[in-house]
N, C-alpha and C. Protein backbone atom coordinates (compact mmCIF):
# COMPACT_ATOMS: atom_id res chain seq x y z
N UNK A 1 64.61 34.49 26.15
CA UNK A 1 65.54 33.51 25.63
C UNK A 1 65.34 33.41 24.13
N UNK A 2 66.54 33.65 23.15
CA UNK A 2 66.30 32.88 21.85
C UNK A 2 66.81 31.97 21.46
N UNK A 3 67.47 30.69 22.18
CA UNK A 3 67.02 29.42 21.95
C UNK A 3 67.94 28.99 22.80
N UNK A 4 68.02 27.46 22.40
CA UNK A 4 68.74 26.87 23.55
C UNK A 4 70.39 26.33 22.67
N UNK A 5 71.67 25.89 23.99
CA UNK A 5 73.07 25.23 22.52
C UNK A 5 72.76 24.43 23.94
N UNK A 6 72.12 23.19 23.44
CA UNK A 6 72.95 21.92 24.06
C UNK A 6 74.08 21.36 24.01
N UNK A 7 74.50 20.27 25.04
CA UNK A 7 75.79 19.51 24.72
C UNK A 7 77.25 20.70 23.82
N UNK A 8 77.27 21.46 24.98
CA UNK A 8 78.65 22.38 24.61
C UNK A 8 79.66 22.15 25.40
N UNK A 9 81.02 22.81 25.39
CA UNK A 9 82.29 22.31 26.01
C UNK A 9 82.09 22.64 27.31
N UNK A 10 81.51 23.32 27.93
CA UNK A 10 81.65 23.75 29.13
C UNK A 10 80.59 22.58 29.94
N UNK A 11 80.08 22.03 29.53
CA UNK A 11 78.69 21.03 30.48
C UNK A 11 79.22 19.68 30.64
N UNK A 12 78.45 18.56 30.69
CA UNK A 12 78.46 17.58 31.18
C UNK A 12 78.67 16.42 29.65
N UNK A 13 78.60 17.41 28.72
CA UNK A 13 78.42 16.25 27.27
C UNK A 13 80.14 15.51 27.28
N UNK A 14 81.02 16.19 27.55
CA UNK A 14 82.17 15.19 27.32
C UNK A 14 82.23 13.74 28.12
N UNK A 15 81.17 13.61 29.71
CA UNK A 15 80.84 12.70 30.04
C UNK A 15 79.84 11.38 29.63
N UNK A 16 78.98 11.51 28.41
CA UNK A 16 77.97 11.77 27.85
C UNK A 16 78.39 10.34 26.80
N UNK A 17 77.49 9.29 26.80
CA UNK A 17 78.09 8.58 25.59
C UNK A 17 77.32 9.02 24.27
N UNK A 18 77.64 9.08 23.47
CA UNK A 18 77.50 8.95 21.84
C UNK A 18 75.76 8.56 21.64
N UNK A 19 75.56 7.72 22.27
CA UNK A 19 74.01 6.91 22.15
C UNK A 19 73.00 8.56 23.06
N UNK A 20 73.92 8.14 24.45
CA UNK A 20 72.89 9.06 25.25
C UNK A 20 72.81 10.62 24.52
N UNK A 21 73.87 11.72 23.80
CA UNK A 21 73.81 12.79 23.35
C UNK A 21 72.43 12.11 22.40
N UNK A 22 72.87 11.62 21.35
CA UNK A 22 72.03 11.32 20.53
C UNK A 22 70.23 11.67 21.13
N UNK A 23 70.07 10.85 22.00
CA UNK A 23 68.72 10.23 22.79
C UNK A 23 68.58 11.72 22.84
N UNK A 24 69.33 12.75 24.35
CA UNK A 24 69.41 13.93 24.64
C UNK A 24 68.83 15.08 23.61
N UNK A 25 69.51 15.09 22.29
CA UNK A 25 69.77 16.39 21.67
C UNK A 25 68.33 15.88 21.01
N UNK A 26 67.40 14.74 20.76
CA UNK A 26 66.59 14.50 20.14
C UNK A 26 65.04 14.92 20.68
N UNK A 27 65.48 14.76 22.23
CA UNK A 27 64.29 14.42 23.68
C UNK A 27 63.90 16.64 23.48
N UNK A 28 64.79 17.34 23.54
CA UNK A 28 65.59 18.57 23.58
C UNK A 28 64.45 19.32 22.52
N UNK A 29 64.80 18.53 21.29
CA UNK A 29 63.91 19.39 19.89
C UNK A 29 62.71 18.71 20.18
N UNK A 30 62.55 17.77 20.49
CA UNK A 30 60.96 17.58 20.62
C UNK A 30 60.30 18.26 21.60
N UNK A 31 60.75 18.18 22.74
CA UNK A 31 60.25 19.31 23.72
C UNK A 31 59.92 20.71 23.61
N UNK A 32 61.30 21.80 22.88
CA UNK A 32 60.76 22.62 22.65
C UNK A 32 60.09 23.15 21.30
N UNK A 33 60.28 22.23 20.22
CA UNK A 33 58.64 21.96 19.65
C UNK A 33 58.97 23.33 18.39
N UNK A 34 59.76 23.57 17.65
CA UNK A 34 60.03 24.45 17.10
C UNK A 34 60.17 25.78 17.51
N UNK A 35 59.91 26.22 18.78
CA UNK A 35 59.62 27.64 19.85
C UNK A 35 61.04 28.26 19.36
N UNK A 36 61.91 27.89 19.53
CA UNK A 36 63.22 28.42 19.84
C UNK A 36 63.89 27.79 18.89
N UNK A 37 64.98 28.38 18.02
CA UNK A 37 66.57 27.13 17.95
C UNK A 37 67.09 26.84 18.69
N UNK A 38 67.47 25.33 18.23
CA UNK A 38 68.31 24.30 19.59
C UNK A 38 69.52 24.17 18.41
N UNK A 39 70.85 24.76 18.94
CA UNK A 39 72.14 24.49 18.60
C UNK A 39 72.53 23.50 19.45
N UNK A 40 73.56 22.83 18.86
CA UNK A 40 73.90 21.69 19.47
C UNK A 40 75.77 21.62 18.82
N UNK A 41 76.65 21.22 20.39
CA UNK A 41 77.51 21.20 20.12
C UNK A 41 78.34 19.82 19.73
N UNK A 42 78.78 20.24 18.72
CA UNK A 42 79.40 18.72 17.94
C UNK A 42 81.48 18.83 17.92
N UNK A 43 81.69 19.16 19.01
CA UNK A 43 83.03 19.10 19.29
C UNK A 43 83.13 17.81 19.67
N UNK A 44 84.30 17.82 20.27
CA UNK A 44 84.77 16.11 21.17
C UNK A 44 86.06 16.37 22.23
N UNK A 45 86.41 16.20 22.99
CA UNK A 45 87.19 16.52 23.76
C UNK A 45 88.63 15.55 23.64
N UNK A 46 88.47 14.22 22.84
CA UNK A 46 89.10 13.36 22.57
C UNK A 46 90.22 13.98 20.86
N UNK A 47 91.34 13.71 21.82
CA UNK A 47 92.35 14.79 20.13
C UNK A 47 92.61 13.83 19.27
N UNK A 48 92.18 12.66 19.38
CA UNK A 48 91.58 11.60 18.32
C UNK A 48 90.39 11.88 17.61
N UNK A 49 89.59 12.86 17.99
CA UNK A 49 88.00 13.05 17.51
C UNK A 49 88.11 14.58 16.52
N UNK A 50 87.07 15.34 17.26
CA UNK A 50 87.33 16.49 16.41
C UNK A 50 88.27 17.84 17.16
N UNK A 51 88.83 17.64 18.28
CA UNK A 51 89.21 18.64 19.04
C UNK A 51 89.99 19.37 18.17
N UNK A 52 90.69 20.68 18.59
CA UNK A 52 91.22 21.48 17.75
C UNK A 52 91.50 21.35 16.21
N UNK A 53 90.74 20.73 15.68
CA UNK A 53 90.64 20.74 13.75
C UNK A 53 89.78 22.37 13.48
N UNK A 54 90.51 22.93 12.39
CA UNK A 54 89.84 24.35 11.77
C UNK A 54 89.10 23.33 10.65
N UNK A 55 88.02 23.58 10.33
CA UNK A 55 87.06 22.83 9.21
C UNK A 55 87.36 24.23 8.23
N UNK A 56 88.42 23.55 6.52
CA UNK A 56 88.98 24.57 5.92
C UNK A 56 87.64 25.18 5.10
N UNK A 57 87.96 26.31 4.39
CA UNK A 57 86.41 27.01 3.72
C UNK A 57 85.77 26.26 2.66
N UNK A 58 86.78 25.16 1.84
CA UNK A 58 86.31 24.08 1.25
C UNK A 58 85.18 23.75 1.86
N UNK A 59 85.58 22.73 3.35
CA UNK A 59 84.50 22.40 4.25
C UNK A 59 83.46 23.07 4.44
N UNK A 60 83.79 24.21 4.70
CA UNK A 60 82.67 25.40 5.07
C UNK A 60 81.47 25.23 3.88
N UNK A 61 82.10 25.34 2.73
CA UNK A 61 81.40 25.40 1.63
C UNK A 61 80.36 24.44 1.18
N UNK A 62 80.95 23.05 1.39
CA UNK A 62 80.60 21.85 1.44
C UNK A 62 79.09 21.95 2.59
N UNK A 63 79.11 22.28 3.71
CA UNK A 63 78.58 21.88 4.64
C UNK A 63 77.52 23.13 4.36
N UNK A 64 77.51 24.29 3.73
CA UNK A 64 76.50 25.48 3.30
C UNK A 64 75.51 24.67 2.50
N UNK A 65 75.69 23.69 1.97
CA UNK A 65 75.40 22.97 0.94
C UNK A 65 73.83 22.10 1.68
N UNK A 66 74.37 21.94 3.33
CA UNK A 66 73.29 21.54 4.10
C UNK A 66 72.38 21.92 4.39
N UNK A 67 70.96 21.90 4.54
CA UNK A 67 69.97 22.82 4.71
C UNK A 67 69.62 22.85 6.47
N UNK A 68 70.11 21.79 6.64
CA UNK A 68 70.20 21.67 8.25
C UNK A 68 71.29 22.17 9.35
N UNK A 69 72.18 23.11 8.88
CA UNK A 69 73.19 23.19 9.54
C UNK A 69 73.12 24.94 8.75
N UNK A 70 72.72 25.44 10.59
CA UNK A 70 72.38 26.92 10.43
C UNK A 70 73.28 28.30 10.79
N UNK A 71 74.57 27.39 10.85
CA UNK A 71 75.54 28.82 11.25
C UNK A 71 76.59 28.02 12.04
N UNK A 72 77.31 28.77 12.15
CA UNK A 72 78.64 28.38 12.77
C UNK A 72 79.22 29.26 14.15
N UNK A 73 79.50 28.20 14.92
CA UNK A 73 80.52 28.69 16.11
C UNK A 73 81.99 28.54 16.07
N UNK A 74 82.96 29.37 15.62
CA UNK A 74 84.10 29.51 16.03
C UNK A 74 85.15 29.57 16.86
N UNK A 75 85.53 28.79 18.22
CA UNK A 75 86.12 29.19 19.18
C UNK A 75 87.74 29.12 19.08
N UNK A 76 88.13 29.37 18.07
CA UNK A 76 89.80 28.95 17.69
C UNK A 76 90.26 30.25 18.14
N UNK A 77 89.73 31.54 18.15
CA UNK A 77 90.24 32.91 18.49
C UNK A 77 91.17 33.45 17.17
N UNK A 78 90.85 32.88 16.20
CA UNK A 78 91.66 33.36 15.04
C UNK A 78 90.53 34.46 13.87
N UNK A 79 90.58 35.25 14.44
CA UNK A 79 89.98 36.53 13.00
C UNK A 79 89.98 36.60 11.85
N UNK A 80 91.19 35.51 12.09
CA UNK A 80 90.94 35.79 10.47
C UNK A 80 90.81 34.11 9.16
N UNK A 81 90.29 34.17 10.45
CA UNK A 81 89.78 32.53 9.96
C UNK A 81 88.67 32.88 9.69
N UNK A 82 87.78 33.53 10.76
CA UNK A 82 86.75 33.90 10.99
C UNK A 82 86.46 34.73 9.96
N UNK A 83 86.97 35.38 9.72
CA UNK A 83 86.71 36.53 8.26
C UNK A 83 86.39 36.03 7.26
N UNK A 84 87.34 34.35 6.87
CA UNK A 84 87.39 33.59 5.53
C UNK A 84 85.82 32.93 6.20
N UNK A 85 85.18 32.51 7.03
CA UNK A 85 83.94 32.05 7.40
C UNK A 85 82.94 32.86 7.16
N UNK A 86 83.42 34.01 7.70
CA UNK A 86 81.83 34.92 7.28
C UNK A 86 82.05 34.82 5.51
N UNK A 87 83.41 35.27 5.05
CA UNK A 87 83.13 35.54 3.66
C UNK A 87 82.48 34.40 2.98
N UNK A 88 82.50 32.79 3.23
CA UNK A 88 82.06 31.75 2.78
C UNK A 88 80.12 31.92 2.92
N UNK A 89 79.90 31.72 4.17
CA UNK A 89 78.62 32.24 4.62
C UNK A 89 78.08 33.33 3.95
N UNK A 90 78.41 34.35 3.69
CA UNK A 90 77.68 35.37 2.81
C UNK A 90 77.51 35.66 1.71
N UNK A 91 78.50 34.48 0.77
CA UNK A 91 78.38 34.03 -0.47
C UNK A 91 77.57 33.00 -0.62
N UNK A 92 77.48 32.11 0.62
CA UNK A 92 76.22 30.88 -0.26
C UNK A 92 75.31 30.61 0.69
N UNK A 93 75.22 31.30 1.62
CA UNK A 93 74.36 30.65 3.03
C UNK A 93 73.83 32.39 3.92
N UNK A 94 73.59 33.65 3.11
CA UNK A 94 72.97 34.55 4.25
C UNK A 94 72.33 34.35 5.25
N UNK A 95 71.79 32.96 5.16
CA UNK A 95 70.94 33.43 6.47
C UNK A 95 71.50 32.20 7.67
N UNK A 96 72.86 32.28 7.64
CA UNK A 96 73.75 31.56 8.85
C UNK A 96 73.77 32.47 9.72
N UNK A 97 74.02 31.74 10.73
CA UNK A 97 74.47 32.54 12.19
C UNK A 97 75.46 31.93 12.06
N UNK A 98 76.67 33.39 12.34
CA UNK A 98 77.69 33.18 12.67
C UNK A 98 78.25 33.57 14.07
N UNK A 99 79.14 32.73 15.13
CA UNK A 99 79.10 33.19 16.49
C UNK A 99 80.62 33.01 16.55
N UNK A 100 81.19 33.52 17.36
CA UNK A 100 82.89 33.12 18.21
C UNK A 100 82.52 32.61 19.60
N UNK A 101 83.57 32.09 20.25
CA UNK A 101 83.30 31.32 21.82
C UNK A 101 83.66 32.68 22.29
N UNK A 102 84.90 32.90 22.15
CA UNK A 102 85.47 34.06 23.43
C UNK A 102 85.50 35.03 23.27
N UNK A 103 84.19 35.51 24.20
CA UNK A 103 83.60 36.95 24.41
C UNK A 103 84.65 38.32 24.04
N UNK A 104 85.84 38.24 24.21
CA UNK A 104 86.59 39.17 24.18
C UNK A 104 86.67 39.24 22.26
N UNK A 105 86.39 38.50 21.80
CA UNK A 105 86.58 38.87 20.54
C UNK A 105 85.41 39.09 19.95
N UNK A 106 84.11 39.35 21.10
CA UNK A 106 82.94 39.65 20.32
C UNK A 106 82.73 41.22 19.35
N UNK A 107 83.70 42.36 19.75
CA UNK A 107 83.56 43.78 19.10
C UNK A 107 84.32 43.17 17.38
N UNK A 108 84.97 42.66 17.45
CA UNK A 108 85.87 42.35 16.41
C UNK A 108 84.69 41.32 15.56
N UNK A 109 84.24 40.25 16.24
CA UNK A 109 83.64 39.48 15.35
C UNK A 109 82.15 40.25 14.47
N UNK A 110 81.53 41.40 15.26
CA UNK A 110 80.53 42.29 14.49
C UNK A 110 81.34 42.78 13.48
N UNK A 111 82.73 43.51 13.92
CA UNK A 111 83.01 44.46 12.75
C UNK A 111 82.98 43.32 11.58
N UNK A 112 83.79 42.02 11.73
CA UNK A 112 83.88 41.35 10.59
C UNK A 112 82.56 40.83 9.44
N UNK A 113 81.30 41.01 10.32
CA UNK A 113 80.29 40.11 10.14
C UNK A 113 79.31 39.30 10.94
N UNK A 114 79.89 38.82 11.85
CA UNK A 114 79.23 38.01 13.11
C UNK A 114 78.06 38.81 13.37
N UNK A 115 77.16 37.63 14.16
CA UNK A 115 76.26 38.16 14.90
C UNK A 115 76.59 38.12 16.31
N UNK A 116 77.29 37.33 16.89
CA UNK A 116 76.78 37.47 18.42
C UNK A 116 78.04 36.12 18.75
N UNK A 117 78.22 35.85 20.02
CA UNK A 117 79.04 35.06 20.85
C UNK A 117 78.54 33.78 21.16
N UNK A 118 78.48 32.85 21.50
CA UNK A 118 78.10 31.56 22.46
C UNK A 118 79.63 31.12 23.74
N UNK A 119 79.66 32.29 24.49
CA UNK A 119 80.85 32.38 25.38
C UNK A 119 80.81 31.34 26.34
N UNK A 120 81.57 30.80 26.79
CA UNK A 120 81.18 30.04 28.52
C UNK A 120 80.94 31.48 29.49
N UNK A 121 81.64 32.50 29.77
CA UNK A 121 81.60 33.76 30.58
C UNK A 121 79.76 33.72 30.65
N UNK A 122 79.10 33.72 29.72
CA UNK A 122 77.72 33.98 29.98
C UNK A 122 76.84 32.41 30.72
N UNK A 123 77.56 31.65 31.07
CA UNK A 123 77.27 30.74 32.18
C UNK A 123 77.48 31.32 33.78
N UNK A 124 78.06 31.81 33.54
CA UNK A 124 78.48 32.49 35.50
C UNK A 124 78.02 34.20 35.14
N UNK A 125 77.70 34.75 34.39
CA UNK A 125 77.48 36.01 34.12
C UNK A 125 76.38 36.48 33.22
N UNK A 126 75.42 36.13 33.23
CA UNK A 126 74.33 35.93 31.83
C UNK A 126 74.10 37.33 31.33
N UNK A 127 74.02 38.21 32.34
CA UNK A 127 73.37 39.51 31.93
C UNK A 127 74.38 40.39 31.93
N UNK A 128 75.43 40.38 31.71
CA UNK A 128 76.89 41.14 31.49
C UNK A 128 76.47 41.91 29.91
N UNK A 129 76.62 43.21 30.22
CA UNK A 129 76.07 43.99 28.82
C UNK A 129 77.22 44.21 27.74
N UNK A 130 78.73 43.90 28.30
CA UNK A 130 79.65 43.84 27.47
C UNK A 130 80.88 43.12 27.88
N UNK A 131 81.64 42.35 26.72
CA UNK A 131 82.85 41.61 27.14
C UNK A 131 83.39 41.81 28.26
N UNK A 132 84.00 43.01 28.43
CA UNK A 132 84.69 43.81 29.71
C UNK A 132 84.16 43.19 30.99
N UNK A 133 82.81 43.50 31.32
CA UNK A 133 81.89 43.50 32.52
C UNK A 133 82.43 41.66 32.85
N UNK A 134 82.87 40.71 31.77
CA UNK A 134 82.93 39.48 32.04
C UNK A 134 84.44 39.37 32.84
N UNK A 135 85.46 40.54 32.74
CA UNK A 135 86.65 40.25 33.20
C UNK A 135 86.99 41.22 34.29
N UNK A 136 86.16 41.80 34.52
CA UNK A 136 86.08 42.71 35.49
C UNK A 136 86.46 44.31 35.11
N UNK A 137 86.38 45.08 33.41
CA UNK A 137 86.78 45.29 33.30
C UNK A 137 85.25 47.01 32.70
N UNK A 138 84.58 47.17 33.39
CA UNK A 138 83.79 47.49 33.26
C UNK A 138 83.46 49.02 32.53
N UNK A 139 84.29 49.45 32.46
CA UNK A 139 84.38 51.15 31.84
C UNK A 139 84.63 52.37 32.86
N UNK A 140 84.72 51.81 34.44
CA UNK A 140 84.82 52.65 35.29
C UNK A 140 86.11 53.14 35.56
């Protein structure tokens, strides 16, 4: 394992009040004690909150600025959003992780820059060696 993403869209955090994530994502880093990174998901499911907002490269820029905030997950499926993200990231922040949600755009998100995915597919499929294998789509 190299680390843990608590409180993401696919789990139990949209049930979750505000106090208890808090308590949660805190109980989480103390436990595993620096061993691993603990990502933590800061969406909202409420389209009053943060649901579908693109955070523009301004933002991006702004938030590089943080020493606590180590990379970014993308799940909008837009490339070329994603492109203007890595390019932000590799001008002021190299050593971000950059990820997409949906696995199918993981070949695309390397060519751009990315490192790697945070898919839901790898909840029901963990050891799937490529996008495909997640849709049944395996090379055979």
């Amino acid at each position: 394992m190299h680390g843990l993403f608590v409180l993401g869209t696919t789990g139990e955090r949209p049930s979750l009040a505000s106090s208890v994530q808090r308590e949660f994502v805190g109980r989480v880093v103390r436990l595993v004690a620096g061993r691993v990174p603990v990502l933590v998901g800061i969406s909202d499911a409420s389209p009053a909150e943060m649901t579908k907002h693109m955070l523009e490269p301004d933002t991006i820029r702004r938030l590089a600025d943080c020493p606590n905030i180590v990379g970014v997950k993308e799940s909008g499926g837009d490339l070329g959003y994603f492109a203007d993200v890595v390019g932000v990231a590799r001008a002021m922040r190299p050593d971000w992780s950059l990820f997409v949600g949906p696995e199918l755009l993981l070949p695309e998100a390397y060519e751009l820059g990315g490192h790697g995915a945070i898919p839901g597919g790898a909840n029901f499929m963990p050891r799937a060696e490529s996008p495909g294998q997640l849709h049944g789509d395996d090379g055979e």
